[in-house]
C-alpha atoms as a PDB file:
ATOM      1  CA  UNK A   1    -177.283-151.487  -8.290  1.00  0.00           C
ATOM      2  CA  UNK A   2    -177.831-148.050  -7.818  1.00  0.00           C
ATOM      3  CA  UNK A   3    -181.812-148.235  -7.795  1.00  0.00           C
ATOM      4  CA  UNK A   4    -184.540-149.250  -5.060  1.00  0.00           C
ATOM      5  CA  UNK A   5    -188.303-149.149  -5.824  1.00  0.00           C
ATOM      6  CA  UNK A   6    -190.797-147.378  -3.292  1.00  0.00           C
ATOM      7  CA  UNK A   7    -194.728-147.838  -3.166  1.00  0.00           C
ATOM      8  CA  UNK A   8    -197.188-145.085  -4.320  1.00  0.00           C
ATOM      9  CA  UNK A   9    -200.533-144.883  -3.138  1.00  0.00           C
ATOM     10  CA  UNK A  10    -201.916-147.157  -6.011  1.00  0.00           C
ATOM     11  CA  UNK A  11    -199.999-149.906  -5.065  1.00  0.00           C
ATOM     12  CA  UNK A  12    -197.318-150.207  -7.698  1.00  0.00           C
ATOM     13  CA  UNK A  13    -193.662-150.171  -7.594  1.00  0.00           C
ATOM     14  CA  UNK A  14    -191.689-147.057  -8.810  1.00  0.00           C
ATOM     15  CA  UNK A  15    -187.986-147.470  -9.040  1.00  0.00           C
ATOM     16  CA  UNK A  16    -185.993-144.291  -7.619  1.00  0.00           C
ATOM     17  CA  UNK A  17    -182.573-143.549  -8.684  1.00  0.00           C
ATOM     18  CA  UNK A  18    -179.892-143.603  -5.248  1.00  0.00           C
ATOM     19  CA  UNK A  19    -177.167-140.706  -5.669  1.00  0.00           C
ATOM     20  CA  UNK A  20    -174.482-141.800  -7.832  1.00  0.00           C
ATOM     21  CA  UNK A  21    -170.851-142.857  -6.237  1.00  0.00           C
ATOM     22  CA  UNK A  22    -169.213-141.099  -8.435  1.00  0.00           C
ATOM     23  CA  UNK A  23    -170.654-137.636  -7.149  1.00  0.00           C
ATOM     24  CA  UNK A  24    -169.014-138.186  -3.842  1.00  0.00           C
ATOM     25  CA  UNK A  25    -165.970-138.297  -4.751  1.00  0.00           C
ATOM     26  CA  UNK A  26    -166.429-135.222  -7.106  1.00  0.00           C
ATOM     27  CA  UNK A  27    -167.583-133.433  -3.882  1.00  0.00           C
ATOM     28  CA  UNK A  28    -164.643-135.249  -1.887  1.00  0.00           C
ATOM     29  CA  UNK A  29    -162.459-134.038  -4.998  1.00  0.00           C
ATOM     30  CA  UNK A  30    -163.764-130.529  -4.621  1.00  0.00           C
ATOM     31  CA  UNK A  31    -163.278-130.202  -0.873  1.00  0.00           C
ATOM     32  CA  UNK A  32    -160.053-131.346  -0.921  1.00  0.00           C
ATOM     33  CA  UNK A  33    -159.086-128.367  -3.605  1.00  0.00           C
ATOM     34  CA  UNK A  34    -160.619-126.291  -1.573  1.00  0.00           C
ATOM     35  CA  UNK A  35    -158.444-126.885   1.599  1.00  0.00           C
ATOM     36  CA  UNK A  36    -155.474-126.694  -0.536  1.00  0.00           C
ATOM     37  CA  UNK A  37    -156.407-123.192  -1.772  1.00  0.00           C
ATOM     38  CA  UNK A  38    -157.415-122.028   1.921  1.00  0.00           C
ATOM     39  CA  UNK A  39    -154.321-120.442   3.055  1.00  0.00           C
ATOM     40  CA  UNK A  40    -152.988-122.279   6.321  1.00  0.00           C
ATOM     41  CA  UNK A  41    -150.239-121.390   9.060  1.00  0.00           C
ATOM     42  CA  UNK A  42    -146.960-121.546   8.047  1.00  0.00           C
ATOM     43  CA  UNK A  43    -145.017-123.768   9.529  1.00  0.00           C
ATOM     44  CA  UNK A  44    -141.588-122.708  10.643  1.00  0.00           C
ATOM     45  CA  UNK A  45    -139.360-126.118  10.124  1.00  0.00           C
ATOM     46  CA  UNK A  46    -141.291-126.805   6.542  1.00  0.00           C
ATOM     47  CA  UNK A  47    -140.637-123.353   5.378  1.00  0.00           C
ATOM     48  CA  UNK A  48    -136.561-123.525   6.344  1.00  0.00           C
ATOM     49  CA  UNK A  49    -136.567-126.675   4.559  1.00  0.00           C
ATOM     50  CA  UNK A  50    -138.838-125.404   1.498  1.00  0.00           C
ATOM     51  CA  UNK A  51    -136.913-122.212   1.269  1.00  0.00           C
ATOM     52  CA  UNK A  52    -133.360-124.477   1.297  1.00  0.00           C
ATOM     53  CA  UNK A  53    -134.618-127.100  -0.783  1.00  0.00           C
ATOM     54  CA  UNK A  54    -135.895-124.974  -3.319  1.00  0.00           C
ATOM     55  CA  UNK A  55    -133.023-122.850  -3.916  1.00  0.00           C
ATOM     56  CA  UNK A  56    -130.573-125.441  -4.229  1.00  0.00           C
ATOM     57  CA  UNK A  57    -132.739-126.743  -7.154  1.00  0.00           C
ATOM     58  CA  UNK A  58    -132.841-123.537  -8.382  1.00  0.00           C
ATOM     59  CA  UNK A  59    -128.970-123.823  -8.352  1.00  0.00           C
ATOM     60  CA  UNK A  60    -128.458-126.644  -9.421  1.00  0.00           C
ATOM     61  CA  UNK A  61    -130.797-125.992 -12.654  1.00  0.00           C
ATOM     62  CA  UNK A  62    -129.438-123.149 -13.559  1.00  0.00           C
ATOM     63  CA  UNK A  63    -125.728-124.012 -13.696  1.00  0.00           C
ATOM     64  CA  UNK A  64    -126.712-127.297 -15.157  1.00  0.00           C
ATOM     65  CA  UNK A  65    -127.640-125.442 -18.132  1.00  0.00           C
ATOM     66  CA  UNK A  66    -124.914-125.800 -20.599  1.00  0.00           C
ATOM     67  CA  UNK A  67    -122.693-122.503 -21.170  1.00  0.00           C
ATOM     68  CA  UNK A  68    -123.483-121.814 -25.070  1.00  0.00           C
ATOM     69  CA  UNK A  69    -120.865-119.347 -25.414  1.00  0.00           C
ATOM     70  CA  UNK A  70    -121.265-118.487 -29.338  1.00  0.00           C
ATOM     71  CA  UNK A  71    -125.203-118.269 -29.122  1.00  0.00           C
ATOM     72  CA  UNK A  72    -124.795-116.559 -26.050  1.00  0.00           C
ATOM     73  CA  UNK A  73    -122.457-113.572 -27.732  1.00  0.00           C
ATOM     74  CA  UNK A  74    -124.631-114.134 -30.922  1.00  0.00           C
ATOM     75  CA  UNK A  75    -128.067-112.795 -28.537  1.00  0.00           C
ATOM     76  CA  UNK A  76    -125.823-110.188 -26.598  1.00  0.00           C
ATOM     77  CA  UNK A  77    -125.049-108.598 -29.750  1.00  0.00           C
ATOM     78  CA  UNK A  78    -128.550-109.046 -31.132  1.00  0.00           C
ATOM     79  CA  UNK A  79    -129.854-107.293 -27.725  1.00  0.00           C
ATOM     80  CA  UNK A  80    -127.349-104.310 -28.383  1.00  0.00           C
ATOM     81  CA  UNK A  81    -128.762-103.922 -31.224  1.00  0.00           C
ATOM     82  CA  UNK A  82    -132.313-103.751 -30.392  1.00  0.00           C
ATOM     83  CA  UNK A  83    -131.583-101.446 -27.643  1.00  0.00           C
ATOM     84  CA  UNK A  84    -129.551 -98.855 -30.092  1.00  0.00           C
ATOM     85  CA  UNK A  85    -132.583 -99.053 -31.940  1.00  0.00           C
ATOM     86  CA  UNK A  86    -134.625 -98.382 -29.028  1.00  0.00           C
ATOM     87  CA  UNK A  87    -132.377 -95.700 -28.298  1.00  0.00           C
ATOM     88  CA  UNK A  88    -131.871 -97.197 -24.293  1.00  0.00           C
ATOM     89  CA  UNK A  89    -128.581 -98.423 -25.180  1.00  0.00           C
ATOM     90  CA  UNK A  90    -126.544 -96.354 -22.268  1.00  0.00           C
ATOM     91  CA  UNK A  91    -125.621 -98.982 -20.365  1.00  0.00           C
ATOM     92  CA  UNK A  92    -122.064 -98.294 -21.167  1.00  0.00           C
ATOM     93  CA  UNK A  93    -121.952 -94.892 -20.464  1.00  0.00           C
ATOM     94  CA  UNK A  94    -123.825 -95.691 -16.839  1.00  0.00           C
ATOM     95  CA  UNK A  95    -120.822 -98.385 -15.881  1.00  0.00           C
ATOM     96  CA  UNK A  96    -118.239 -96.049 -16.987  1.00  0.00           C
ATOM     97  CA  UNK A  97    -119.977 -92.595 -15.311  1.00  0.00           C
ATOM     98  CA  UNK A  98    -120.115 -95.058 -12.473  1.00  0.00           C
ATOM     99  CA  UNK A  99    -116.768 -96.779 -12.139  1.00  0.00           C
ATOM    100  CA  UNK A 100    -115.150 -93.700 -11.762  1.00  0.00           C
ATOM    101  CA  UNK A 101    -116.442 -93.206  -8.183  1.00  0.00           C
ATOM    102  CA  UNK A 102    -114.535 -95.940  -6.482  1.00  0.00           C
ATOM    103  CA  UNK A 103    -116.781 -95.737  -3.298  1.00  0.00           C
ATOM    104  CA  UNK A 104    -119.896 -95.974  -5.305  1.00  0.00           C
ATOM    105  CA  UNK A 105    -119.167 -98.936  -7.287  1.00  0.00           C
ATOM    106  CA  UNK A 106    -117.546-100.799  -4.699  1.00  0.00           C
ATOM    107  CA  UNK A 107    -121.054-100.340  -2.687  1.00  0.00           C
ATOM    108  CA  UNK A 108    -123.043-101.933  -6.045  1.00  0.00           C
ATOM    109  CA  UNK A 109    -120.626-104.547  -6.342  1.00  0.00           C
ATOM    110  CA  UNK A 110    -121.255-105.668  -2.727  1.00  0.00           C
ATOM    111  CA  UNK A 111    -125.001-104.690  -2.963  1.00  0.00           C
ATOM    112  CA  UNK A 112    -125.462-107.288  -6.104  1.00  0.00           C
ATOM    113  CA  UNK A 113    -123.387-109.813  -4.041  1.00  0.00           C
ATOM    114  CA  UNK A 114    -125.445-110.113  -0.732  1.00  0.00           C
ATOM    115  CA  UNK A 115    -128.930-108.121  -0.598  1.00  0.00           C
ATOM    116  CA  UNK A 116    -130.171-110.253  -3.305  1.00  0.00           C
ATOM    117  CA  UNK A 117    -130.773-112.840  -0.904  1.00  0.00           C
ATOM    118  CA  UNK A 118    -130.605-110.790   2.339  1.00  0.00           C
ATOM    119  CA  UNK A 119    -133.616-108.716   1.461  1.00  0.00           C
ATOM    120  CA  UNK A 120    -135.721-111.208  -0.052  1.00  0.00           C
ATOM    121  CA  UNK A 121    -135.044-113.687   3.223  1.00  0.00           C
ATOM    122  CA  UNK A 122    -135.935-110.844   5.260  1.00  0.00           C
ATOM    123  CA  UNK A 123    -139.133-109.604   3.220  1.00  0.00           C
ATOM    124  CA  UNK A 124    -140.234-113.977   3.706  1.00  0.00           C
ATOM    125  CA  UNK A 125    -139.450-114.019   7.606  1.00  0.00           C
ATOM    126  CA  UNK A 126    -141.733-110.360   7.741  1.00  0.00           C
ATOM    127  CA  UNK A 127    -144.898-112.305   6.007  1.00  0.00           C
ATOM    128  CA  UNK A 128    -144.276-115.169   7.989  1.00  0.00           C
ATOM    129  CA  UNK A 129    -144.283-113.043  11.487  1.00  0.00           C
ATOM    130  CA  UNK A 130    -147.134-110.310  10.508  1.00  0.00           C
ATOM    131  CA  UNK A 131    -149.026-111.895   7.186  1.00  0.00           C
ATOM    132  CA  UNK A 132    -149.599-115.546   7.876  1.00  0.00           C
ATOM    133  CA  UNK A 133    -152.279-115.028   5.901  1.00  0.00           C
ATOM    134  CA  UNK A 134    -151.119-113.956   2.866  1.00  0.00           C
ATOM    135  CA  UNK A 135    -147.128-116.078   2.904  1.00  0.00           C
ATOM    136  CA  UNK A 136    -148.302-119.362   1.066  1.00  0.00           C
ATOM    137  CA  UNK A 137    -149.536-116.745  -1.895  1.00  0.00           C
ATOM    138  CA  UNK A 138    -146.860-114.400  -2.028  1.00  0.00           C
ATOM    139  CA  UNK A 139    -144.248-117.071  -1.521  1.00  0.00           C
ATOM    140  CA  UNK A 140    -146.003-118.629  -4.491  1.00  0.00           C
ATOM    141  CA  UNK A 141    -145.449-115.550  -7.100  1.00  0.00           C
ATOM    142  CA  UNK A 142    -141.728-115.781  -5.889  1.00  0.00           C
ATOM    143  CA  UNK A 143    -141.265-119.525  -6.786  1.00  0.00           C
ATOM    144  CA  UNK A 144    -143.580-119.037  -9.679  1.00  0.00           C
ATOM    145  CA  UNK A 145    -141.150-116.395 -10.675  1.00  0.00           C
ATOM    146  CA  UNK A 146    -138.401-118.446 -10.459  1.00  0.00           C
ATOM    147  CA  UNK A 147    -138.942-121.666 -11.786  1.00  0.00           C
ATOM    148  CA  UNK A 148    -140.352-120.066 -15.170  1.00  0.00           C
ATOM    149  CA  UNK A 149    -136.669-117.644 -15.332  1.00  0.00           C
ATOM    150  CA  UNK A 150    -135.162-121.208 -15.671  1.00  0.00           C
ATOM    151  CA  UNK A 151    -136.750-121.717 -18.955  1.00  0.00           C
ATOM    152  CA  UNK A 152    -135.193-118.538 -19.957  1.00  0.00           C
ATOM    153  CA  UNK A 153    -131.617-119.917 -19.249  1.00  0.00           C
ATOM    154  CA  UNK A 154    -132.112-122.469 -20.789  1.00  0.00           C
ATOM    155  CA  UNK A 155    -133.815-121.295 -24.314  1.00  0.00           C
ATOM    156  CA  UNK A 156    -132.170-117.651 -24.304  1.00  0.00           C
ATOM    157  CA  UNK A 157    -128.265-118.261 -23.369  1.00  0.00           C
ATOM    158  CA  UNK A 158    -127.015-114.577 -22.648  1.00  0.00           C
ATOM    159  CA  UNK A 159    -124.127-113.029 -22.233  1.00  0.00           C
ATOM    160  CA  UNK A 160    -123.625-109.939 -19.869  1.00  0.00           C
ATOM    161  CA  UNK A 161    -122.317-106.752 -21.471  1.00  0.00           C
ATOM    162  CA  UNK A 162    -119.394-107.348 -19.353  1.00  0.00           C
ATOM    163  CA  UNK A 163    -118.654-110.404 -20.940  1.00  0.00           C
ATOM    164  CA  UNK A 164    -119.315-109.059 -24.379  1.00  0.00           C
ATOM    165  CA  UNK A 165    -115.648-108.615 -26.722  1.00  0.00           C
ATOM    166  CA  UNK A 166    -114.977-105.308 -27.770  1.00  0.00           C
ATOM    167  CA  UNK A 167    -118.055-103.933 -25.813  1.00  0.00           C
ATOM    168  CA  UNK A 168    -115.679-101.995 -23.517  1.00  0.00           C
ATOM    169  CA  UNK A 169    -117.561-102.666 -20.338  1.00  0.00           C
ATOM    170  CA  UNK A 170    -115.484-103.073 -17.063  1.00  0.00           C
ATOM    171  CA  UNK A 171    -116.615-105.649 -15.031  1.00  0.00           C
ATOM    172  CA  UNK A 172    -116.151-104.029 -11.862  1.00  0.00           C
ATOM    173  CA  UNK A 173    -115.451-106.816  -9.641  1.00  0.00           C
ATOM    174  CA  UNK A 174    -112.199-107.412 -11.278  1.00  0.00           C
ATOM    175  CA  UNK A 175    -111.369-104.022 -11.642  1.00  0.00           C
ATOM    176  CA  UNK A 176    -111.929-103.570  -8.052  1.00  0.00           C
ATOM    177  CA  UNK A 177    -111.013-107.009  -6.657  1.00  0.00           C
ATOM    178  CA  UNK A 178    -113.971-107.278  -4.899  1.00  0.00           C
ATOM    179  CA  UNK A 179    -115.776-110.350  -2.735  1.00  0.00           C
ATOM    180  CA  UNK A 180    -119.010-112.134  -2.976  1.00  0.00           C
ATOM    181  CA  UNK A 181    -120.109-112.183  -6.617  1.00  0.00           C
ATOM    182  CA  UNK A 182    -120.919-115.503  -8.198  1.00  0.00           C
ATOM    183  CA  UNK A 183    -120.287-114.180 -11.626  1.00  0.00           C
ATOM    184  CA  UNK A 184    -116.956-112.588 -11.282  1.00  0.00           C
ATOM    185  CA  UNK A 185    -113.441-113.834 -10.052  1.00  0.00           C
ATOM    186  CA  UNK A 186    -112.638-116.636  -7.961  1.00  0.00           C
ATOM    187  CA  UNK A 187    -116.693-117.726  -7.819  1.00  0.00           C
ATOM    188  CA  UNK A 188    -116.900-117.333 -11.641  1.00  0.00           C
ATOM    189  CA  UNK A 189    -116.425-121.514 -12.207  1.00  0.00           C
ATOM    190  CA  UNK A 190    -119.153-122.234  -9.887  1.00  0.00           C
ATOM    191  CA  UNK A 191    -121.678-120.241 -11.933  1.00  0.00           C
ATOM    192  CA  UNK A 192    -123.327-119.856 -15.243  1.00  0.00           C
ATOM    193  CA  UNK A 193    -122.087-116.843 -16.751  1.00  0.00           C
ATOM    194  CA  UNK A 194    -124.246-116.692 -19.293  1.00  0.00           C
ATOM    195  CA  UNK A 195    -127.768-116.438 -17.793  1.00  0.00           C
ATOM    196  CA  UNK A 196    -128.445-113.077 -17.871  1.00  0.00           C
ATOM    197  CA  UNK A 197    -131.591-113.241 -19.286  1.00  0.00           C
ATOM    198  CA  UNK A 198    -134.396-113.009 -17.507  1.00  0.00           C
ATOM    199  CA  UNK A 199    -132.542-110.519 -14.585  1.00  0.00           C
ATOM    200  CA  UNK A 200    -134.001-112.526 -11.047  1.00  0.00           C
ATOM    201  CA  UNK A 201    -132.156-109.574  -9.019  1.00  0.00           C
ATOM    202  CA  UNK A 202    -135.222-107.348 -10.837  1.00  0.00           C
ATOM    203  CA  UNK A 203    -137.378-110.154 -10.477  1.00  0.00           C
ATOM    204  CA  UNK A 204    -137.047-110.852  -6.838  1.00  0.00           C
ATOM    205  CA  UNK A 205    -136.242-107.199  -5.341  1.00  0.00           C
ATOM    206  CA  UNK A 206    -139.652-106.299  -7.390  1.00  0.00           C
ATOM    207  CA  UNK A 207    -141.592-108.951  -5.771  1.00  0.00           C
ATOM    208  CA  UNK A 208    -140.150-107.421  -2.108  1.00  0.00           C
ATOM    209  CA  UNK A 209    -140.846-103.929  -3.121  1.00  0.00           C
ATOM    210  CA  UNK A 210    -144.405-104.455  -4.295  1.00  0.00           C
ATOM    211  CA  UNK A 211    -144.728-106.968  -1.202  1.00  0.00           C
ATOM    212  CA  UNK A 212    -143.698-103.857   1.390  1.00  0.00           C
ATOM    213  CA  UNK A 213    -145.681-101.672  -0.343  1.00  0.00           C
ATOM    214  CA  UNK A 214    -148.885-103.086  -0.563  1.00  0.00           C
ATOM    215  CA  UNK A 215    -148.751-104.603   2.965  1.00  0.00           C
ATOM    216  CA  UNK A 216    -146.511-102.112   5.202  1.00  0.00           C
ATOM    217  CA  UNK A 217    -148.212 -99.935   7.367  1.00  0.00           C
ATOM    218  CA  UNK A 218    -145.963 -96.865   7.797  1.00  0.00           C
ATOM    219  CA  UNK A 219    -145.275 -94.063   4.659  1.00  0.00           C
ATOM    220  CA  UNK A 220    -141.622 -94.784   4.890  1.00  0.00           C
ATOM    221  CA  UNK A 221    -141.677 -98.335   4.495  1.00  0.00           C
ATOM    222  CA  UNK A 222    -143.899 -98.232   1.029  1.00  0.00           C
ATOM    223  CA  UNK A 223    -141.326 -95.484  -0.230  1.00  0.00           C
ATOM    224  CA  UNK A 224    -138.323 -97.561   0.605  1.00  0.00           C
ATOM    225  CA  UNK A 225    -139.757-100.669  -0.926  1.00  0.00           C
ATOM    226  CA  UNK A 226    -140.187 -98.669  -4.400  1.00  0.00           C
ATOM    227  CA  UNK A 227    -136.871 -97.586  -3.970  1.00  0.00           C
ATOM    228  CA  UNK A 228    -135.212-101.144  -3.341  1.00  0.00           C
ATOM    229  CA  UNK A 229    -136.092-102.012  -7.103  1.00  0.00           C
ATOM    230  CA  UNK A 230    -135.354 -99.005  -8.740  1.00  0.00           C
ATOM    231  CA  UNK A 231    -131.882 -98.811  -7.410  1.00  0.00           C
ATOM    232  CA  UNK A 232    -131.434-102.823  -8.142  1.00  0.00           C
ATOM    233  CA  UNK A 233    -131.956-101.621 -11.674  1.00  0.00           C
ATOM    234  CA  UNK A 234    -129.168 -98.802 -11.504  1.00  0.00           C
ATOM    235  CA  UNK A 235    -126.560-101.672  -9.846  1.00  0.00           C
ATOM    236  CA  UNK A 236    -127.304-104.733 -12.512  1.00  0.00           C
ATOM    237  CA  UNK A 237    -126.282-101.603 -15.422  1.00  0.00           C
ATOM    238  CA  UNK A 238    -123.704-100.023 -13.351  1.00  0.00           C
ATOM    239  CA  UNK A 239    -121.817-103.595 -12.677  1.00  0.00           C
ATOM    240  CA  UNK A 240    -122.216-104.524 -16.236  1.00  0.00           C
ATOM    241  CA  UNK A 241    -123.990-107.350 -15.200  1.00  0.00           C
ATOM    242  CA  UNK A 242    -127.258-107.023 -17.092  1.00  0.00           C
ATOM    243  CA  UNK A 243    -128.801-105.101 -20.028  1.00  0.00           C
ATOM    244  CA  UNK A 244    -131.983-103.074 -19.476  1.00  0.00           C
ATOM    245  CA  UNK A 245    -133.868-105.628 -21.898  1.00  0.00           C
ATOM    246  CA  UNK A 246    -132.660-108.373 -19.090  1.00  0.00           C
ATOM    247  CA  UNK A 247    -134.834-106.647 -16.054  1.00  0.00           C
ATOM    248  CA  UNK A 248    -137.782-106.280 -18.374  1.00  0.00           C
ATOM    249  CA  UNK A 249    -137.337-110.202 -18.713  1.00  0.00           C
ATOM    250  CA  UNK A 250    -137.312-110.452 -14.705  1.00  0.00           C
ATOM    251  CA  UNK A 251    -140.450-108.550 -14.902  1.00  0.00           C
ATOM    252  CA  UNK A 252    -142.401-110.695 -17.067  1.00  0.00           C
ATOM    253  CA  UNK A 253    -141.246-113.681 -15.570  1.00  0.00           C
ATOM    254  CA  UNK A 254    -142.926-111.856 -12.087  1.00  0.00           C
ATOM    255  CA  UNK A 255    -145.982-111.266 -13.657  1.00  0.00           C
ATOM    256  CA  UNK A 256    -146.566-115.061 -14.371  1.00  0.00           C
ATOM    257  CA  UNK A 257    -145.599-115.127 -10.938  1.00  0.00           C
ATOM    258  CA  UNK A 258    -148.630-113.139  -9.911  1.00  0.00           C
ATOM    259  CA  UNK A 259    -150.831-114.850 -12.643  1.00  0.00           C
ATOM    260  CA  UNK A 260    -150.158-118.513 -10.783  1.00  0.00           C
ATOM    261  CA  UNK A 261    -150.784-117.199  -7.516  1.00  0.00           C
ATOM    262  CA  UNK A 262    -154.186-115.201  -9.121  1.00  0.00           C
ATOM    263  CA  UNK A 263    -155.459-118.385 -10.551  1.00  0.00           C
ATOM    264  CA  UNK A 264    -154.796-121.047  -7.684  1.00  0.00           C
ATOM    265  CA  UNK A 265    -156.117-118.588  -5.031  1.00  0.00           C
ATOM    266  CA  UNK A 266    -158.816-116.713  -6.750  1.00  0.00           C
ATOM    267  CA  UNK A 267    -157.512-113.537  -5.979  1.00  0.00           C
ATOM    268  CA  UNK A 268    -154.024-111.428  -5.363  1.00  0.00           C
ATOM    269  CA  UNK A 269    -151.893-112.740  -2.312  1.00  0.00           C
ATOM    270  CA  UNK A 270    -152.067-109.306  -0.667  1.00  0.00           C
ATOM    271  CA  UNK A 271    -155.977-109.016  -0.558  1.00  0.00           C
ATOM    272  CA  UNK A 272    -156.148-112.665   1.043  1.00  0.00           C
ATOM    273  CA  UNK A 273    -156.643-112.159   4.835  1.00  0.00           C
ATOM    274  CA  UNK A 274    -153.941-110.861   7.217  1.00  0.00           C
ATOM    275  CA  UNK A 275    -154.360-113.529   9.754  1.00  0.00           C
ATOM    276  CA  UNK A 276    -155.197-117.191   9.741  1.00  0.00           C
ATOM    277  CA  UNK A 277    -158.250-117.951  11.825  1.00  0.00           C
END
């Protein structure tokens, strides 16, 4: 098997080797790779169900994790610590400064609560309308992003500052009996309250500010999307919901995010083509 003979011009047999099997499927192997990294039209019905499916897992995962409270306080304290060494260690002072403007920290308590998810559904439906193209990668970085946080909540229980005893944080919702926030008041049972580290509100309003800033079109749009994650930052302190240490977590997680996306496309989601063809 795998040989046949042929006659030269002196008259004797020479056997000749056939191409192997085995190289057909490599190149049947390769090909199909190849169509799975070639970005493809979305489509609509599998996304809704993705997107759905997805985040209930996410859910489910991450309040699955069980709530170590000691180790939890044990690595709050331990990341108080750090950041008085680091001299960053203002958080306090920015929840307090902040509190005191009942307007203004009535507005972060409802911004953590809903844009969250409002932006980042909007910022998927926007790529799905006007980058085809480029969705499948950048939705990539985002679940990326999101499935490695989950290792953090599970290895690195955290407590938020406002959860910390004699920190002296307000946790604002309370104070201001406000609606919406899984890890405050009445919604407090349904959530793990201590997986604070990495932040995903830094790690998913990053992803939609560098998304609208490397693919809008008008000046406005780029400077708002830079904006979106720099004032995320200043409502995660301000509600005493995170540390600074926490975003920096969101960020790393992101940047494996990127680094998935990098090596099963070949290149960054936003210079993949704008269209499909």
């Amino acid at each position: 098997m795998g040989e046949m003979t042929v006659t030269t011009l002196e008259g004797r047999q020479r056997p000749t080797t056939s191409p192997i099997a085995g190289e057909g499927d490599d190149r049947e192997g390769r090909n199909l790779l190849r169509r799975l990294r070639t970005p493809r039209r979305p489509r609509l019905w599998f996304e809704i169900l993705l997107i759905a499916v997805s985040y209930w897992t996410y859910s489910l995962i991450r309040n699955a994790v069980p709530e170590q409270k000691s180790e939890a306080l044990r690595n709050a304290d331990w990341i108080w610590d750090v950041e008085h060494t680091l001299g960053i260690a203002v958080e306090r002072s920015v929840n307090h400064a902040v509190d005191s403007v009942t307007w203004l920290i009535v507005g972060m308590n409802y911004y953590y609560a809903t844009l969250h998810f409002v932006v980042t559904l909007g910022v998927l439906v926007w790529l799905y309308r006007s980058h085809p193209g480029r969705y499948a990668a950048t939705r990539l970085v985002l679940f990326a992003t999101t499935a490695v946080a989950l290792l953090g909540y599970y290895l690195y229980p955290l407590a938020p500052p406002r959860l910390m005893p004699g920190g002296d944080f307000i946790d604002t919702v309370i104070v201001h009996n406000t609606w919406g926030s899984m890890a405050s008041g009445d919604l407090k049972s349904m959530s793990n309250q201590y997986a604070a580290m990495p932040s995903m509100h830094i790690g998913w309003s990053l992803w939609c500010g560098l998304t609208i800033f490397a693919l809008a079109s008008v000046p406005w749009a780029k400077v708002l999307g830079l904006l979106y994650p720099a004032a995320t930052l200043i409502v995660i302190v301000a509600t005493a919901n995170h540390f600074w240490l926490d975003a920096v977590g969101g960020m790393i997680c992101l940047a494996f995010g990127y680094a998935v996306a990098r090596l099963w496309y070949g290149r960054l989601p936003y210079t993949l083509p704008q269209q499909i063809p």
